[in-house]
Protein backbone atom coordinates (compact mmCIF):
# COMPACT_ATOMS: atom_id res chain seq x y z
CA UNK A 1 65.14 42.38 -8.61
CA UNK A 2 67.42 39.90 -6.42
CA UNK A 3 67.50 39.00 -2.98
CA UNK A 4 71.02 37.79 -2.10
CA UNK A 5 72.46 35.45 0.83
CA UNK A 6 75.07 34.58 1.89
CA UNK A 7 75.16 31.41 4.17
CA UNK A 8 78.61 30.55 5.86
CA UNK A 9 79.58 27.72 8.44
CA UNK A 10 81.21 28.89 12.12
CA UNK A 11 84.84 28.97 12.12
CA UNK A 12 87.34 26.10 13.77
CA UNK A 13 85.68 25.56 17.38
CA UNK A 14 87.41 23.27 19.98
CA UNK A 15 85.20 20.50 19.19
CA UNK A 16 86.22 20.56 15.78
CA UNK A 17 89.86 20.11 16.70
CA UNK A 18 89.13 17.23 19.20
CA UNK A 19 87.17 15.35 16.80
CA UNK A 20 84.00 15.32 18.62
CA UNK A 21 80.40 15.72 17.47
CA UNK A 22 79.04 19.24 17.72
CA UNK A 23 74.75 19.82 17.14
CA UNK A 24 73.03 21.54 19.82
CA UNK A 25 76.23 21.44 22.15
CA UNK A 26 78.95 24.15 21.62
CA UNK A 27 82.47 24.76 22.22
CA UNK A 28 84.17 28.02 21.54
CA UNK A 29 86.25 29.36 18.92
CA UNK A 30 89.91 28.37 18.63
CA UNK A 31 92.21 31.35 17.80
CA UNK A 32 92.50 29.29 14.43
CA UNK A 33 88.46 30.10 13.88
CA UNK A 34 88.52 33.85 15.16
CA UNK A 35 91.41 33.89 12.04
CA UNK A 36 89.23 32.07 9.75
CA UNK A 37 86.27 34.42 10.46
CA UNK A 38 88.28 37.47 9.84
CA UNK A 39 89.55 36.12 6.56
CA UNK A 40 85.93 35.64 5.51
CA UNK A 41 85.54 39.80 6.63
CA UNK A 42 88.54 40.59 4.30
CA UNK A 43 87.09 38.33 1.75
CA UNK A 44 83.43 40.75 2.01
CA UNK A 45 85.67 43.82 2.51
CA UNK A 46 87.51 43.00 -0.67
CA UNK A 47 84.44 42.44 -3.02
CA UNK A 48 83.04 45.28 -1.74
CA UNK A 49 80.10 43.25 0.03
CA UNK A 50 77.95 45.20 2.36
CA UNK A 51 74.60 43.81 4.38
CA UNK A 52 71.71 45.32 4.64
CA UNK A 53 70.61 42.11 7.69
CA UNK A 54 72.40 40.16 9.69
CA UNK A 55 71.55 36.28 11.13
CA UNK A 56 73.24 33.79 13.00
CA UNK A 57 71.96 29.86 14.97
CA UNK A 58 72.04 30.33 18.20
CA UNK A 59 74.58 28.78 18.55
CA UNK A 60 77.39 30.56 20.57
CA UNK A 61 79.98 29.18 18.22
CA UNK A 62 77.54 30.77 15.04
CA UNK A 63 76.79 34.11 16.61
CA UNK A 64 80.83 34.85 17.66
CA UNK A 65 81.73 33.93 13.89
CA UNK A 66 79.33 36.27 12.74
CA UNK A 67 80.37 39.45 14.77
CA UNK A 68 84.13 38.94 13.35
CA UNK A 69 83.27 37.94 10.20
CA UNK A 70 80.84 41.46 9.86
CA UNK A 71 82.21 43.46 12.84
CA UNK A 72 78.82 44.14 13.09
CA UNK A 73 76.42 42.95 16.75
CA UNK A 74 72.81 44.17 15.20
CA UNK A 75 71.76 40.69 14.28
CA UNK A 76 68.71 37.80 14.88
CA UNK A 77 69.71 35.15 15.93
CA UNK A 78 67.43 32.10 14.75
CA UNK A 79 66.92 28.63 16.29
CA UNK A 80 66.02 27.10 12.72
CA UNK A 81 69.77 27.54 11.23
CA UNK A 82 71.20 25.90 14.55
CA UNK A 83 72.68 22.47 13.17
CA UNK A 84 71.17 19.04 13.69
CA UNK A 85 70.52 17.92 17.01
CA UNK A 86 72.50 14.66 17.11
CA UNK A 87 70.76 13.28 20.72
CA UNK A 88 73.20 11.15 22.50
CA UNK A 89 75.59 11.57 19.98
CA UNK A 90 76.33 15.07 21.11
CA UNK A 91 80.21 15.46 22.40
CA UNK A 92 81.03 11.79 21.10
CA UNK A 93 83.82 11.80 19.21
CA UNK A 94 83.11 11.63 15.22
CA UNK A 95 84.97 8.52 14.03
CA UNK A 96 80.94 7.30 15.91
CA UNK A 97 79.26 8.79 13.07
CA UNK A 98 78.07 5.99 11.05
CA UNK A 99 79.45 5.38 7.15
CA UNK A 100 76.80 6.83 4.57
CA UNK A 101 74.92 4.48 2.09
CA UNK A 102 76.89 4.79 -1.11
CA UNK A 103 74.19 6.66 -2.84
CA UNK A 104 73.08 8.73 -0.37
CA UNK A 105 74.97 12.30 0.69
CA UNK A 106 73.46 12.34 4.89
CA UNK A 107 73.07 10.00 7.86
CA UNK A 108 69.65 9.84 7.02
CA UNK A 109 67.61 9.22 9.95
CA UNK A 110 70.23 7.49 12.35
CA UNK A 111 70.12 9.86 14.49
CA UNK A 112 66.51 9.15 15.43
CA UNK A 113 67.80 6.40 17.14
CA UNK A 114 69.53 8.46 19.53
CA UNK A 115 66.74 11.11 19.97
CA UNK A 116 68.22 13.16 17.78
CA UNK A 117 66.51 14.97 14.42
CA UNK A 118 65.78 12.97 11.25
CA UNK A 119 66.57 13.94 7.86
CA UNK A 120 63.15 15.71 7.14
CA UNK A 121 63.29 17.30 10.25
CA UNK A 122 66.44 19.21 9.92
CA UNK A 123 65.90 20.06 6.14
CA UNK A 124 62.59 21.42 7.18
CA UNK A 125 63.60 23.25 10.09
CA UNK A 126 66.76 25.05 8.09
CA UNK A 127 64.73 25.74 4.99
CA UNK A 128 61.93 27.32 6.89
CA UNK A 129 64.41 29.62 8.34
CA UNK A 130 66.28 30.19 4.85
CA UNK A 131 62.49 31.11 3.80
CA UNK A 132 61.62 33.26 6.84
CA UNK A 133 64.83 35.67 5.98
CA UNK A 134 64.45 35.72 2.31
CA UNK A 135 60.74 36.82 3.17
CA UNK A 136 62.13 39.58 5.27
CA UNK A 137 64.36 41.12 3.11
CA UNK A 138 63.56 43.55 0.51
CA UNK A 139 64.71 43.52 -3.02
CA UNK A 140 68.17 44.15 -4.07
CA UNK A 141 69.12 43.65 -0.36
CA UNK A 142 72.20 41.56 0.68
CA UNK A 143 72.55 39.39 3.84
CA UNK A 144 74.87 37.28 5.88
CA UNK A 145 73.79 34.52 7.86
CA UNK A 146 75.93 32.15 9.83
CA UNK A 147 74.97 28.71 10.18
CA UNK A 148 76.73 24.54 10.50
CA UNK A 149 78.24 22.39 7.95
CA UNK A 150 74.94 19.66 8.75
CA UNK A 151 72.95 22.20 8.50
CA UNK A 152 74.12 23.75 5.49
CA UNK A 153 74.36 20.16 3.62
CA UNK A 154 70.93 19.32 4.58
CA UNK A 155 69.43 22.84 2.89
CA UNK A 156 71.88 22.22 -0.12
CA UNK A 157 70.19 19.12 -0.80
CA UNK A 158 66.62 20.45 -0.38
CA UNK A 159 67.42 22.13 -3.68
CA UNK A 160 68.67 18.63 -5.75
CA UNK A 161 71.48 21.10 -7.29
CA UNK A 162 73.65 18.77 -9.86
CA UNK A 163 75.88 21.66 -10.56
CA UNK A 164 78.17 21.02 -7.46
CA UNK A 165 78.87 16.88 -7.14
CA UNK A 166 82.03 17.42 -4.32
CA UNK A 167 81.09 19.89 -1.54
CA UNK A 168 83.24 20.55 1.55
CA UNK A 169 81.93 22.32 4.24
CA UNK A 170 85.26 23.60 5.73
CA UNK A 171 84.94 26.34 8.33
CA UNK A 172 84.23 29.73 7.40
CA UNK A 173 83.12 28.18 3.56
CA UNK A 174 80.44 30.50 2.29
CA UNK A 175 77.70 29.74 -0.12
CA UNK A 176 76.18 32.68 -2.25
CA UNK A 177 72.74 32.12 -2.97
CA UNK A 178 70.18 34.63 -5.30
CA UNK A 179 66.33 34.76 -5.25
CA UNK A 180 65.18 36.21 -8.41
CA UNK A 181 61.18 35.46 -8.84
CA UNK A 182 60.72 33.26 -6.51
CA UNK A 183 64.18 30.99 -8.54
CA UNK A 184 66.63 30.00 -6.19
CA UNK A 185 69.87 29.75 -7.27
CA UNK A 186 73.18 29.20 -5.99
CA UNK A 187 75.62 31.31 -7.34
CA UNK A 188 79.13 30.56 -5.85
CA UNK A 189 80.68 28.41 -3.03
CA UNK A 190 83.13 30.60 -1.25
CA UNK A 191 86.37 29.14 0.37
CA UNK A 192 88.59 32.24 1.82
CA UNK A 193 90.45 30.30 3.66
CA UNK A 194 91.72 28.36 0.91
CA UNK A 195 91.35 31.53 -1.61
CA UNK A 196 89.62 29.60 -3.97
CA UNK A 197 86.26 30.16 -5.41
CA UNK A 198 83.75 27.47 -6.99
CA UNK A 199 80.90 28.43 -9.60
């Protein structure tokens, strides 16, 4: 039997439009995200997608995405898929961020230097959550969990996947992942905004 999950990013949030760095902090969702979020509903609704559990980070901007996205409030809400804490980073704006090595897909561990989470920090702190809900769920069940674009990079590497080379982590993207005897796999990358679909 399969466990299946589907892990989406928050929709457009006000730091997102001003350009600024969003970890721990939060801003709320523009109109434009609340939009986005419903889209990814009518994408569910459409494919006939129903959950049988619910999760969302903490994150005000995570959990507000999730209740439009399901129109559904019975959900955990998990520290472990809130995105990576950035330090004194948080609210600058993002043309800060510093330029990635050529060969490598994260910031690494700059943000250490800033008091922020490393690399192995984050990837263990979102994959023990990814863990903790697959070990929850029963077989055959479905569920949605809403999480950040770092986040959601940082687990996507954890798995050293070849099959996707050029990932964008637009708002409201949703990644389908299966857990079939103990084998991972991702399935799909989901972009309902865009109405396109990558497998």
């Amino acid at each position: 039997m399969t466990k299946t999950l589907y892990l989406m990013r928050h929709g457009q949030t006000l730091f997102n439009v001003q350009e600024r760095i969003q970890g721990w902090c939060d801003s709320p969702l523009k109109k434009e995200g609340e939009e986005q979020a419903k889209m990814a509903r009518a994408f569910f609704d459409g494919e006939g997608i129903q959950f049988d559990r619910l999760y969302s980070s903490t994150s005000e901007r995570a959990s507000d995405t999730l209740e439009l996205a399901s129109g559904r409030t019975d959900y955990q809400r998990l520290k472990g898929l809130k995105e990576w804490n950035f330090g004194r980073m948080e609210g600058q704006q993002e043309y800060l961020h510093p330029n990635r090595r050529p060969d490598q897909q994260s910031h690494e561990d700059f943000y250490l230097l800033y008091d922020g989470d490393g690399e192995e920090e984050i990837q263990s702190r979102i994959s023990q959550a990814i863990s903790g809900i697959f070990q929850e769920m029963k077989e055959g069940q479905t569920a949605l969990a809403v999480s950040h674009a770092g986040a959601l990079m940082q687990f996507f590497l954890t798995l050293r996947l070849e099959k996707y080379p050029e990932l964008h982590f637009s708002n409201c993207c949703i990644f389908q992942y299966e857990l079939t005897d103990h084998d991972l796999s991702l399935v799909r990358i989901i972009d309902p905004i865009a109405g396109k679909i990558y497998q």
